[in-house]
Protein backbone atom coordinates (compact mmCIF):
# COMPACT_ATOMS: atom_id res chain seq x y z
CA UNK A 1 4.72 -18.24 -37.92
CA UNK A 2 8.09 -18.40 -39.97
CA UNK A 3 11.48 -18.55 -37.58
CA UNK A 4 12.39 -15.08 -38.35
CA UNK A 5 9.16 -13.90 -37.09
CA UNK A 6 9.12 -16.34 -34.17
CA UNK A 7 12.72 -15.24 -33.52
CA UNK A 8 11.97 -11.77 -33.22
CA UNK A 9 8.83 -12.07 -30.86
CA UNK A 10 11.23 -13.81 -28.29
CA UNK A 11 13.12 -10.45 -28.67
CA UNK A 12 10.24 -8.64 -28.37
CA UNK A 13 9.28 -10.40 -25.01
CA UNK A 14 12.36 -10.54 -23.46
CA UNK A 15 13.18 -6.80 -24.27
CA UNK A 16 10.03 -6.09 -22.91
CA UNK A 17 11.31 -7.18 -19.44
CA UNK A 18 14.82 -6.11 -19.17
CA UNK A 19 15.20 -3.07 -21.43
CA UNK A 20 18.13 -2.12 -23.07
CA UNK A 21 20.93 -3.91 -21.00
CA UNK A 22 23.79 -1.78 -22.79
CA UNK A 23 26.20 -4.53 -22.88
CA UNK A 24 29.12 -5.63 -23.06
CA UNK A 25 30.69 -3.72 -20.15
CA UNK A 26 33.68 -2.19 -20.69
CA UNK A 27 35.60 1.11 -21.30
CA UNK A 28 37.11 0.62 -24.54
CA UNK A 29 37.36 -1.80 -27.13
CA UNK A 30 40.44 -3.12 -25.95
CA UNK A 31 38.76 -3.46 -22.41
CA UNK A 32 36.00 -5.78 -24.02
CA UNK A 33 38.51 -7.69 -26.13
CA UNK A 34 40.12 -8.62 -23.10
CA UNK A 35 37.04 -8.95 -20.89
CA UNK A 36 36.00 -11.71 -23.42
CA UNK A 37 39.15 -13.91 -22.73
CA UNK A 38 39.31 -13.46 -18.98
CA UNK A 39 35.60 -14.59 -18.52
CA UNK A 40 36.25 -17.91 -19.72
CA UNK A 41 35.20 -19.66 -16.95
CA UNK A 42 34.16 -17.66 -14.57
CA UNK A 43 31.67 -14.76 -13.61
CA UNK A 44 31.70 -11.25 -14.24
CA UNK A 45 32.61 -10.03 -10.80
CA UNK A 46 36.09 -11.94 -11.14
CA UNK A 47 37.24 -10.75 -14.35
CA UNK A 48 36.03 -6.91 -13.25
CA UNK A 49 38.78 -7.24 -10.38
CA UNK A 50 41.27 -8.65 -12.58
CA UNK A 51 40.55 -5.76 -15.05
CA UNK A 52 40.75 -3.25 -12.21
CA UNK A 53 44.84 -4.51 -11.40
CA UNK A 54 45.71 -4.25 -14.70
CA UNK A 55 43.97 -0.63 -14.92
CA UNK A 56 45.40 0.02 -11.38
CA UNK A 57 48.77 -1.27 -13.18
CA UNK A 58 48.75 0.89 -16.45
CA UNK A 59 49.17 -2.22 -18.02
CA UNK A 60 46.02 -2.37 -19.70
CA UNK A 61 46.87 -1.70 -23.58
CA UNK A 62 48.30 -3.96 -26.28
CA UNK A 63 51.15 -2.51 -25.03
CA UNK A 64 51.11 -2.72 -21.88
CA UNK A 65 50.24 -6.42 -22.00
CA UNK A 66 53.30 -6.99 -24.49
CA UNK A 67 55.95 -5.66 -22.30
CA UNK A 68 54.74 -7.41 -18.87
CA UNK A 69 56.25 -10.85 -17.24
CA UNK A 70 53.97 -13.67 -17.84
CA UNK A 71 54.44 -14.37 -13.48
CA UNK A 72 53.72 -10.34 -13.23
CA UNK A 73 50.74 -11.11 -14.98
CA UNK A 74 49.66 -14.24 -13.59
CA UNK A 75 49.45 -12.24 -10.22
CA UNK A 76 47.12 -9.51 -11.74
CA UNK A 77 44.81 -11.58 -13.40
CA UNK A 78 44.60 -14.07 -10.50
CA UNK A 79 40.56 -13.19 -9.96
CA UNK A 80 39.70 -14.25 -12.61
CA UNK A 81 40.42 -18.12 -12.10
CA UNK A 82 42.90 -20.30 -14.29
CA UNK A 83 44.93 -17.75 -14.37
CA UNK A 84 48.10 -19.53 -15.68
CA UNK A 85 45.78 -20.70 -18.72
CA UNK A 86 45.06 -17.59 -19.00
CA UNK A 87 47.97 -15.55 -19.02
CA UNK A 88 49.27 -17.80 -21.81
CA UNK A 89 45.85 -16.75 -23.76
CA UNK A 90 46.03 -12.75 -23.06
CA UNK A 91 49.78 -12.99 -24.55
CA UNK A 92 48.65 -15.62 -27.40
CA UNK A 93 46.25 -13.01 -28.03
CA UNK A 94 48.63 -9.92 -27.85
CA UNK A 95 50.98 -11.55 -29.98
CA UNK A 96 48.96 -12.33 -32.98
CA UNK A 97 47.79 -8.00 -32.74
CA UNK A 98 51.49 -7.52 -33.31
CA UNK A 99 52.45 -9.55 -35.59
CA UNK A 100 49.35 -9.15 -37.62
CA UNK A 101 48.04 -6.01 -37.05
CA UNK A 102 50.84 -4.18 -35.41
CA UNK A 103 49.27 -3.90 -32.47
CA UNK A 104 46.40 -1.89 -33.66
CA UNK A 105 42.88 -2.83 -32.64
CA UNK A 106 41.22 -0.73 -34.94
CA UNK A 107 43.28 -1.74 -38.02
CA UNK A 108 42.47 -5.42 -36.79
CA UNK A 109 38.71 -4.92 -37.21
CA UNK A 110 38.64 -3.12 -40.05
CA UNK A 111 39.38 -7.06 -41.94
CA UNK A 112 36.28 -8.95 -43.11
CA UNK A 113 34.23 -10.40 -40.00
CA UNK A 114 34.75 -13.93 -41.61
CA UNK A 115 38.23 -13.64 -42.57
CA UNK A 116 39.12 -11.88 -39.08
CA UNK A 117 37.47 -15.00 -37.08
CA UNK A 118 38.99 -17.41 -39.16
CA UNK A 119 42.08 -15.66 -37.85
CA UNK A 120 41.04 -15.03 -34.39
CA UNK A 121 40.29 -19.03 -34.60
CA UNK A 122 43.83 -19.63 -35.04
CA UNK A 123 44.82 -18.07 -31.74
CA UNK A 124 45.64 -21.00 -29.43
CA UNK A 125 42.79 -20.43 -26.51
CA UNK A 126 40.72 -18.33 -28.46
CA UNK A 127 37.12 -20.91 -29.21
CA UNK A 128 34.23 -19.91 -31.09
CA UNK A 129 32.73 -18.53 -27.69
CA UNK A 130 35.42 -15.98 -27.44
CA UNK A 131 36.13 -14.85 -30.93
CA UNK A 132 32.57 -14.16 -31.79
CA UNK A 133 32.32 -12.24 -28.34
CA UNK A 134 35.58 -9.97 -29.50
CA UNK A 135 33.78 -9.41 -32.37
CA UNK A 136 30.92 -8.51 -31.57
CA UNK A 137 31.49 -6.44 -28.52
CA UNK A 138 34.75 -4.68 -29.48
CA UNK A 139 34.56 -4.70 -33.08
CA UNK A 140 30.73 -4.22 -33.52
CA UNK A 141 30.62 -6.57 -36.03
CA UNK A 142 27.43 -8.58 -37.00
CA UNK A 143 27.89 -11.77 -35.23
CA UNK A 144 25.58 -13.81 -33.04
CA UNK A 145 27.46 -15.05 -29.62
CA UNK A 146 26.16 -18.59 -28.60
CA UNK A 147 26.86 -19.46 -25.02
CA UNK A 148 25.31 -21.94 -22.67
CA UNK A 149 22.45 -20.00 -21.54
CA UNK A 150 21.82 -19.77 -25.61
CA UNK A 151 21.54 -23.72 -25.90
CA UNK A 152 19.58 -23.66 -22.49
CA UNK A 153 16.43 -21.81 -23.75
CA UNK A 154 16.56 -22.86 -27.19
CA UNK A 155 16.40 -26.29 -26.13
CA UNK A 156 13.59 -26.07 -23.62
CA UNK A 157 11.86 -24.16 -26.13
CA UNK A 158 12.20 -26.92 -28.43
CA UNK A 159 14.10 -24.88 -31.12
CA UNK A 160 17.50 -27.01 -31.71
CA UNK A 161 18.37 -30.65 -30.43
CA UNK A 162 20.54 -31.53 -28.29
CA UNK A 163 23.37 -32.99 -30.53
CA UNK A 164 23.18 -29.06 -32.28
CA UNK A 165 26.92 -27.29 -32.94
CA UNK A 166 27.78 -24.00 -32.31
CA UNK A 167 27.77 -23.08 -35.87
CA UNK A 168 24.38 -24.63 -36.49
CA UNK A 169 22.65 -22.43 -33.56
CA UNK A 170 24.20 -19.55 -34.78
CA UNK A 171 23.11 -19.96 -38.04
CA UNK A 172 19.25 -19.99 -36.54
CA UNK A 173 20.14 -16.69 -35.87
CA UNK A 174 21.96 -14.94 -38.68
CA UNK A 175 19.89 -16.42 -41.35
CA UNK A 176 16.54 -15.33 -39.99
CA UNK A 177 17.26 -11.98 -38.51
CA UNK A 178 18.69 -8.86 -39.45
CA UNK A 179 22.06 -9.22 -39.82
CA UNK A 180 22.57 -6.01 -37.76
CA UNK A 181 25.11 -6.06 -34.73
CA UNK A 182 22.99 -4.06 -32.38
CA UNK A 183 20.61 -6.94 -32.56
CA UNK A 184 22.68 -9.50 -31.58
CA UNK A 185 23.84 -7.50 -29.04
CA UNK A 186 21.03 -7.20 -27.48
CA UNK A 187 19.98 -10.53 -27.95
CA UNK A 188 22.67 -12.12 -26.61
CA UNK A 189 22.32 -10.14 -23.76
CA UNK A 190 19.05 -10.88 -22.97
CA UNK A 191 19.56 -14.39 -22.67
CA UNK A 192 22.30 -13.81 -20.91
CA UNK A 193 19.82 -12.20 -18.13
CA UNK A 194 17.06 -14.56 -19.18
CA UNK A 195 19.45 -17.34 -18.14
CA UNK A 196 20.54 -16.20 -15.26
CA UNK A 197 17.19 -15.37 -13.80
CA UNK A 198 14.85 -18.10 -15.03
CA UNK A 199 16.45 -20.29 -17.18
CA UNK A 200 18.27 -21.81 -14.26
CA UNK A 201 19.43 -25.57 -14.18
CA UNK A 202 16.72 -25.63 -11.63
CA UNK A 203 14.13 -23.13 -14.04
CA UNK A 204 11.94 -20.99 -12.49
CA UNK A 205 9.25 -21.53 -15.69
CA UNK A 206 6.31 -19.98 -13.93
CA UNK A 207 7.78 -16.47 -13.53
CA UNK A 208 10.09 -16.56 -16.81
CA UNK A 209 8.69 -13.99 -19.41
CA UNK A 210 8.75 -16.34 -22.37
CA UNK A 211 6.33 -19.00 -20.58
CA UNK A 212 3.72 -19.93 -22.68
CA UNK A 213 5.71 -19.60 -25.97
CA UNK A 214 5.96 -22.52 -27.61
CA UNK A 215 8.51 -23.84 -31.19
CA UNK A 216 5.95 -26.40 -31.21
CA UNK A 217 2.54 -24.17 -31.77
CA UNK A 218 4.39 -22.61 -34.91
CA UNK A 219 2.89 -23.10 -38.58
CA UNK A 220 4.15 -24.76 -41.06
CA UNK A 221 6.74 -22.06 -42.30
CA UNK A 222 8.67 -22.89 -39.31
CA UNK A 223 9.26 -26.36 -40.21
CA UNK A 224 9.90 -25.51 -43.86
CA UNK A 225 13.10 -23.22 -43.06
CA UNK A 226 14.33 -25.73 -40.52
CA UNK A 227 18.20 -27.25 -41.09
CA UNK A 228 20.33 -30.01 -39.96
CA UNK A 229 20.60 -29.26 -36.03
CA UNK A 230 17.38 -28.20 -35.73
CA UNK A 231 14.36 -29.08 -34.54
């Protein structure tokens, strides 16, 4: 079985179990865009209170996040842990939408995906993690989102090693599949869920849906596409 084809019957499996999971949550694509920064860190739960001040505030916009007090916003974000990190982030963030894209989120991703991360890159705070996440979720652009859950499963399914780099898992990803940004989506998502249920630090294996598959029982077109990080 060739990794594409391997790749895609994990998908299969784990959409089997959860269904569409319609993520990420968020009203706009602003929302998202900041949803991604604020979770740094943290769980959901947190950064959906912090989101509800600055809704409750009418301070969630580029706008809105321009004009307010870094201490004004310190307080309002305060849910969502490291919030003095991550104040300086949001308005990192919100500056660079000015100055480059007058403020506009729509004019922002309407730049090349790899030209726009590059960019996004450049924001002090803004990782790999984050920019991929913005991307993705807000801009619906075709990029695969590697977290730790990610590295989890693929390394207890024997798919990358353990010294593999962000860019190298992702690259497992967008040169095998589709290169379609509902699928990675959903992907992402479902490890996301797959992690938090099963593929615990403490894994439940015998109830997890992909038990039983196996890198190792793949044919020989499996090891012919592998690359440096890989298995």
């Amino acid at each position: 079985m060739r990794t594409g084809d391997y790749l895609l019957k994990i998908y299969a499996t784990l959409n089997g179990c959860f269904g569409n999971l319609n993520w990420w949550p968020g009203e706009t694509p602003f929302e998202i865009a900041v949803g991604a920064i604020l979770t740094q860190n943290t769980n959901w739960k947190n950064v959906e209170r912090a989101i509800e001040n600055l809704k409750g505030s009418d301070l969630l916009s580029p706008q809105g996040l321009l004009k307010i007090g870094e201490e004004k916003l310190e307080e309002l974000i305060k849910p969502s842990g490291y919030y003095r990190i991550k104040t300086k982030r949001l308005k990192n963030f919100i500056l660079f939408l000015f100055e480059e894209y007058d403020g506009d989120l729509d004019k922002m991703f309407e730049e090349e995906l790899w030209s726009l991360r590059e960019k996004l890159l450049g924001v002090k705070g803004i990782g790999e993690e984050t920019a991929d996440s913005i991307l993705l979720y807000a801009g619906e652009k075709p990029v695969f989102v590697v977290d730790a859950y990610t590295r989890r499963i693929l390394l207890r399914h024997h798919l990358i090693d353990e010294d593999a780099r962000y860019r190298d898992i992702q690259s497992l990803f967008m040169d095998h599949l589709p290169c379609r940004a509902p699928l990675f989506n959903q992907y992402h998502a479902l490890f996301v869920n797959t992690g938090k249920r099963f593929c615990r630090k403490s894994p439940l294996c015998e109830t997890c849906p992909l038990k039983g598959l196996e890198a190792g029982k793949m044919q020989k077109g499996f090891e012919d596409s592998r690359v440096q990080g890989f298995k």
